[in-house]
N, C-alpha and C. Protein backbone atom coordinates (compact mmCIF):
# COMPACT_ATOMS: atom_id res chain seq x y z
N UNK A 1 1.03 8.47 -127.01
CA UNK A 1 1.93 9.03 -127.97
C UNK A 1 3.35 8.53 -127.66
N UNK A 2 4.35 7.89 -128.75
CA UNK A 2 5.35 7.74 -128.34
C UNK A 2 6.50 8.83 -129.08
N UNK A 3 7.57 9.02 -128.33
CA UNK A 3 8.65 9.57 -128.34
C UNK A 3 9.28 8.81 -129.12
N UNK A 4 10.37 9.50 -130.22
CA UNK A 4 11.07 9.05 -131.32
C UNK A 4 12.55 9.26 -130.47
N UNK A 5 13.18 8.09 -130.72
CA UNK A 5 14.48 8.09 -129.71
C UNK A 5 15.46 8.88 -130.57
N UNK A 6 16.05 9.82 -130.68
CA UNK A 6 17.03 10.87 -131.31
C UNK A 6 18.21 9.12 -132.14
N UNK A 7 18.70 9.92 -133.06
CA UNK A 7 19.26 9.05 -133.84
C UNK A 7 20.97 9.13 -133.70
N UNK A 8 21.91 8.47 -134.20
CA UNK A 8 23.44 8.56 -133.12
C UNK A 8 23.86 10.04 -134.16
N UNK A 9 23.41 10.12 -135.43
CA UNK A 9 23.80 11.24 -136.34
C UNK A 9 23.27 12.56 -135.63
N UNK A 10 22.36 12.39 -134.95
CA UNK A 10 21.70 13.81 -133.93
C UNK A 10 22.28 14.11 -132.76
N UNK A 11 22.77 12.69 -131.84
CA UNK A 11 23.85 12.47 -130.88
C UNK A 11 24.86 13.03 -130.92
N UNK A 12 25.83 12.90 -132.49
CA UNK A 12 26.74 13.71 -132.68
C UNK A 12 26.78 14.67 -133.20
N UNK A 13 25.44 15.46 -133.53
CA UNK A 13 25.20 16.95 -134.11
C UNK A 13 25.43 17.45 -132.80
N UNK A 14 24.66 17.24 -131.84
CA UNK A 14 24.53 17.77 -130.53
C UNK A 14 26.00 18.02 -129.55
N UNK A 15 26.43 16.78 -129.59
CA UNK A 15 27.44 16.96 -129.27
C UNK A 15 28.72 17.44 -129.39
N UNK A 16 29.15 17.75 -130.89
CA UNK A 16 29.98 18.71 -131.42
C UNK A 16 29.53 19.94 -131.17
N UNK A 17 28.53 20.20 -131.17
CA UNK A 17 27.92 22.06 -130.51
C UNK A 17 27.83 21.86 -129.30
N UNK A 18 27.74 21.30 -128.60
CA UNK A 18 28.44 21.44 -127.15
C UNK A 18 30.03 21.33 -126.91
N UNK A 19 30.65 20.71 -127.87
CA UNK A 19 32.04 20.69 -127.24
C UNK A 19 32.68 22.28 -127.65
N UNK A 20 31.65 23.01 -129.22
CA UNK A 20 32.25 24.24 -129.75
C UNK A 20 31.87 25.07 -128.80
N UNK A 21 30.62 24.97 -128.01
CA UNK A 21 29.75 25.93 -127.14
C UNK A 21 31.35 26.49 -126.42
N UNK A 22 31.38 25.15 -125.47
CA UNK A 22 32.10 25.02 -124.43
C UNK A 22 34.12 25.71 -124.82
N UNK A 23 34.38 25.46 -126.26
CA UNK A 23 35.39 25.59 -126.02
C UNK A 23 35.36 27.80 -126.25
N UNK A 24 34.36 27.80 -126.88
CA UNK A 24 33.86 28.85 -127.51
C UNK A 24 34.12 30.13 -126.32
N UNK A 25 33.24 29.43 -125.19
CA UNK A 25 33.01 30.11 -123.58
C UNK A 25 34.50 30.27 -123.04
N UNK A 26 35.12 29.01 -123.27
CA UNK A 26 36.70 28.90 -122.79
C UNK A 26 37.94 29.97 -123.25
N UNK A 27 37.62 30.48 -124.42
CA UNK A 27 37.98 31.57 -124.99
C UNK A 27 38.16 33.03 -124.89
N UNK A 28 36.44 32.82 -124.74
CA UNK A 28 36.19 34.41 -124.11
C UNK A 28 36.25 34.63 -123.09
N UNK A 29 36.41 33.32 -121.97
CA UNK A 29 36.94 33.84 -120.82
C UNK A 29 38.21 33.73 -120.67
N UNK A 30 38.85 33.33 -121.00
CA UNK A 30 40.66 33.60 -121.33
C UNK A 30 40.70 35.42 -121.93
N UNK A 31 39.58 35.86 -122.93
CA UNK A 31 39.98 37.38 -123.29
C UNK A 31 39.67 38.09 -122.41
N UNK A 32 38.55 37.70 -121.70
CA UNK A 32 37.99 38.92 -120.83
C UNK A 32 38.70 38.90 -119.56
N UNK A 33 39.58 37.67 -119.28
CA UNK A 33 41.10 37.83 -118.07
C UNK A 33 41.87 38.71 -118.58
N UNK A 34 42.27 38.96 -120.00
CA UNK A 34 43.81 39.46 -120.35
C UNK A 34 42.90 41.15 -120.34
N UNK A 35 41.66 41.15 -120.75
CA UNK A 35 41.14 42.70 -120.92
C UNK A 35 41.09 43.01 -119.43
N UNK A 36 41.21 42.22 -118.54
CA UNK A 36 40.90 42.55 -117.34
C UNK A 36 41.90 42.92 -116.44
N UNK A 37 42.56 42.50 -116.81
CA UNK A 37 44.47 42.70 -116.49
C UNK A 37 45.00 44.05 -117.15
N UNK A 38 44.85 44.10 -118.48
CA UNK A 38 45.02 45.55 -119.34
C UNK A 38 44.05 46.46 -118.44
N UNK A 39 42.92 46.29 -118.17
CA UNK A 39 42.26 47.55 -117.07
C UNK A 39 43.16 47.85 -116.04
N UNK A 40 43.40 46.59 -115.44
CA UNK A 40 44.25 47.43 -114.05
C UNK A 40 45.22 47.87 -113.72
N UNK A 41 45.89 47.19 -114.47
CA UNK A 41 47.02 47.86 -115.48
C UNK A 41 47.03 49.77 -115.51
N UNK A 42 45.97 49.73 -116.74
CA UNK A 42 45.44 51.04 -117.16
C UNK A 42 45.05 52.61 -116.15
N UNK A 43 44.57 51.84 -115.13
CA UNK A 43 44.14 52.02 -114.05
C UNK A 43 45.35 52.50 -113.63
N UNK A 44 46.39 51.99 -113.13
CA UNK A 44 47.58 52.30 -112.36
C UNK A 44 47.76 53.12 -113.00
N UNK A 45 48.37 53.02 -114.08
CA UNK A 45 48.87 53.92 -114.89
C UNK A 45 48.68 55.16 -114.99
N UNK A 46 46.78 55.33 -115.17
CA UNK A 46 46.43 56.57 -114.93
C UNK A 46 46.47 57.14 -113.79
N UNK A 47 46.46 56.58 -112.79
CA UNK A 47 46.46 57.37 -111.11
C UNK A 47 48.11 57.79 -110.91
N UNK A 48 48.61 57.12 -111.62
CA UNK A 48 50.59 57.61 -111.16
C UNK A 48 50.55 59.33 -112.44
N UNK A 49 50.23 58.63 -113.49
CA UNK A 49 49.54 59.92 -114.16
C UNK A 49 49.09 61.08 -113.86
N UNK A 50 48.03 61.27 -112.89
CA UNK A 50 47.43 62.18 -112.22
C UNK A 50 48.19 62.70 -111.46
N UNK A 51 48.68 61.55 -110.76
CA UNK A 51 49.80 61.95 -109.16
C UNK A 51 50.95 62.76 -109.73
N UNK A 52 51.32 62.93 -110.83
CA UNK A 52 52.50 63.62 -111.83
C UNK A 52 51.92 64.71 -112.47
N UNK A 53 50.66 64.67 -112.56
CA UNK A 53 49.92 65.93 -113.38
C UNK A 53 49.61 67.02 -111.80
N UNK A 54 49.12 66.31 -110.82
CA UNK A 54 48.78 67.17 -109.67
C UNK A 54 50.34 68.28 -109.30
N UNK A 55 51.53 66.89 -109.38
CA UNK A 55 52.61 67.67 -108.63
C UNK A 55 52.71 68.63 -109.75
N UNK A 56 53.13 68.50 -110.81
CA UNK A 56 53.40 69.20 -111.94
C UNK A 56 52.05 70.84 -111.54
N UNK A 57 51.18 70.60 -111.57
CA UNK A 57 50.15 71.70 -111.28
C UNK A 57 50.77 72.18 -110.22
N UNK A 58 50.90 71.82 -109.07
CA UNK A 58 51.04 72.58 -107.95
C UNK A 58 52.63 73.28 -107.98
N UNK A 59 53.70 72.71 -109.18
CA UNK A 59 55.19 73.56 -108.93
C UNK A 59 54.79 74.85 -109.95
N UNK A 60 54.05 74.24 -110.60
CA UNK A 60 53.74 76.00 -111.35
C UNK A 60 52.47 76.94 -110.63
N UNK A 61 52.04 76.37 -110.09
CA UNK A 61 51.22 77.45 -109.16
C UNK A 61 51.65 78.05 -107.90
N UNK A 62 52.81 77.33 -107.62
CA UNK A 62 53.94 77.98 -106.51
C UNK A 62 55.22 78.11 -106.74
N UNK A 63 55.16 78.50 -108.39
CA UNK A 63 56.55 78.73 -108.39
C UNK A 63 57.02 80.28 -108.16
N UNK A 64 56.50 81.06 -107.81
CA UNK A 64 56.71 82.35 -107.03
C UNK A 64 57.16 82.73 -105.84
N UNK A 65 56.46 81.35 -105.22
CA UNK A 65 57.12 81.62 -103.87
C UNK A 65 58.67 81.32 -103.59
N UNK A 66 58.74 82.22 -102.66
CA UNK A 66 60.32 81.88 -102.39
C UNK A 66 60.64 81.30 -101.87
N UNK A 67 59.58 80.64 -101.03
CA UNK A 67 60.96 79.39 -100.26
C UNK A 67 60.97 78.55 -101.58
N UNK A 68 60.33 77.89 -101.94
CA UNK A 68 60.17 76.69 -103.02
C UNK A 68 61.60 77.52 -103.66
N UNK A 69 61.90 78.14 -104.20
CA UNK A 69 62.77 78.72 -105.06
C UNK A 69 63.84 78.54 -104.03
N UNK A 70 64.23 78.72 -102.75
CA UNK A 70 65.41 78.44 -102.48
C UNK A 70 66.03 76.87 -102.23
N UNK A 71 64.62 75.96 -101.92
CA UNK A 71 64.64 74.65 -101.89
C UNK A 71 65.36 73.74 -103.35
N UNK A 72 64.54 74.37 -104.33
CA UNK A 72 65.15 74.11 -105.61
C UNK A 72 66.44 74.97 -105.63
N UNK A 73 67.16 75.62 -105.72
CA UNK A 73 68.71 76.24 -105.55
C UNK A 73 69.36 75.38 -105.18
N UNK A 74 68.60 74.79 -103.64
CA UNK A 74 69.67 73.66 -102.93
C UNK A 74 69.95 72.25 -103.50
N UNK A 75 68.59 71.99 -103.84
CA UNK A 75 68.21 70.39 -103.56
C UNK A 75 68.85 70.35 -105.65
N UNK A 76 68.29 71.01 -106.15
CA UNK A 76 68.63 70.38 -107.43
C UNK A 76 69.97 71.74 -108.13
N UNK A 77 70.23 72.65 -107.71
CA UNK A 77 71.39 73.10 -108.54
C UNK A 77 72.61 73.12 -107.35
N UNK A 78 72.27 72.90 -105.64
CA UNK A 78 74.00 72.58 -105.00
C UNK A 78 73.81 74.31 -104.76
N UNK A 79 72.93 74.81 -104.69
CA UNK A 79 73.36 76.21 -103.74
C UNK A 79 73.21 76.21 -102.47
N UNK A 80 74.37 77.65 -101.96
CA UNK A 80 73.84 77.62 -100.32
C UNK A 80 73.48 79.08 -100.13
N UNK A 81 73.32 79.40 -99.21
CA UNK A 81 72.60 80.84 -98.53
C UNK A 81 73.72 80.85 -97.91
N UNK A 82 74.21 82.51 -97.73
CA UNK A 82 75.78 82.60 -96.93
C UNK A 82 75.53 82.33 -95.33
N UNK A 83 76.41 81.54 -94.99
CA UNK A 83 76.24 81.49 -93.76
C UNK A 83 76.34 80.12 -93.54
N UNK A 84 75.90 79.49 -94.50
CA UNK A 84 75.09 78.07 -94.31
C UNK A 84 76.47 77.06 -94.33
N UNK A 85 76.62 75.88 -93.65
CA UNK A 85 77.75 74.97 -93.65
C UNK A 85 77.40 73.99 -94.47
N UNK A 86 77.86 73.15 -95.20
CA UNK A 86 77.62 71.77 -96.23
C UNK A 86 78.82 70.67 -95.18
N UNK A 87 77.91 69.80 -94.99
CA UNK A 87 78.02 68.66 -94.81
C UNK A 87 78.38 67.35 -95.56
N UNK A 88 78.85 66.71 -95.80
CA UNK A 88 79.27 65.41 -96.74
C UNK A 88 79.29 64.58 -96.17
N UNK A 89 78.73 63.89 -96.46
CA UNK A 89 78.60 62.21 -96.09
C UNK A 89 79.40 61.12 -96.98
N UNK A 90 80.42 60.66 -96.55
CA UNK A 90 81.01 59.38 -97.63
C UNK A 90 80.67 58.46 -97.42
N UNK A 91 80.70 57.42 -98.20
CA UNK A 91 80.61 56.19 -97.39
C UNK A 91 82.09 55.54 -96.69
């Protein structure tokens, strides 16, 4: 039995669907880098997220207590407890 030698019109059928295959593959792996980048991205994002949702949970579940309440007096409104000396630092 002999084999029919492919013809140059089949040569270049073939070969244009390999160059589309190929550029085709080249593509989707260029998207599935940038989707892959947007994940970790995403990723960060959500864990700094959490880390802001945890603190946020824990100042309202201790906002009764009193030290926390005198810490905030100091640190964010500039109060003192009598007695107490303030220090300044210039440069």
């Amino acid at each position: 039995m002999k084999l029919k030698r492919a013809g140059l019109l089949t040569k270049l059928v073939v070969l244009a669907m390999l160059v589309f295959v190929a550029s085709a593959l080249l593509n989707l792996r260029t998207q599935i880098q940038g989707a892959q980048a947007d994940l970790a991205q995403l990723q960060a994002e959500k864990a700094a997220q959490e880390q802001t949702n945890a603190d946020l949970r824990d100042a309202v579940d201790n906002s009764d207590d009193p030290e926390r309440q005198k810490e905030i007096a100091r640190s964010k409104l500039g109060l003192v407890a009598p007695g107490d000396q303030i220090i300044e630092f210039t440069d």
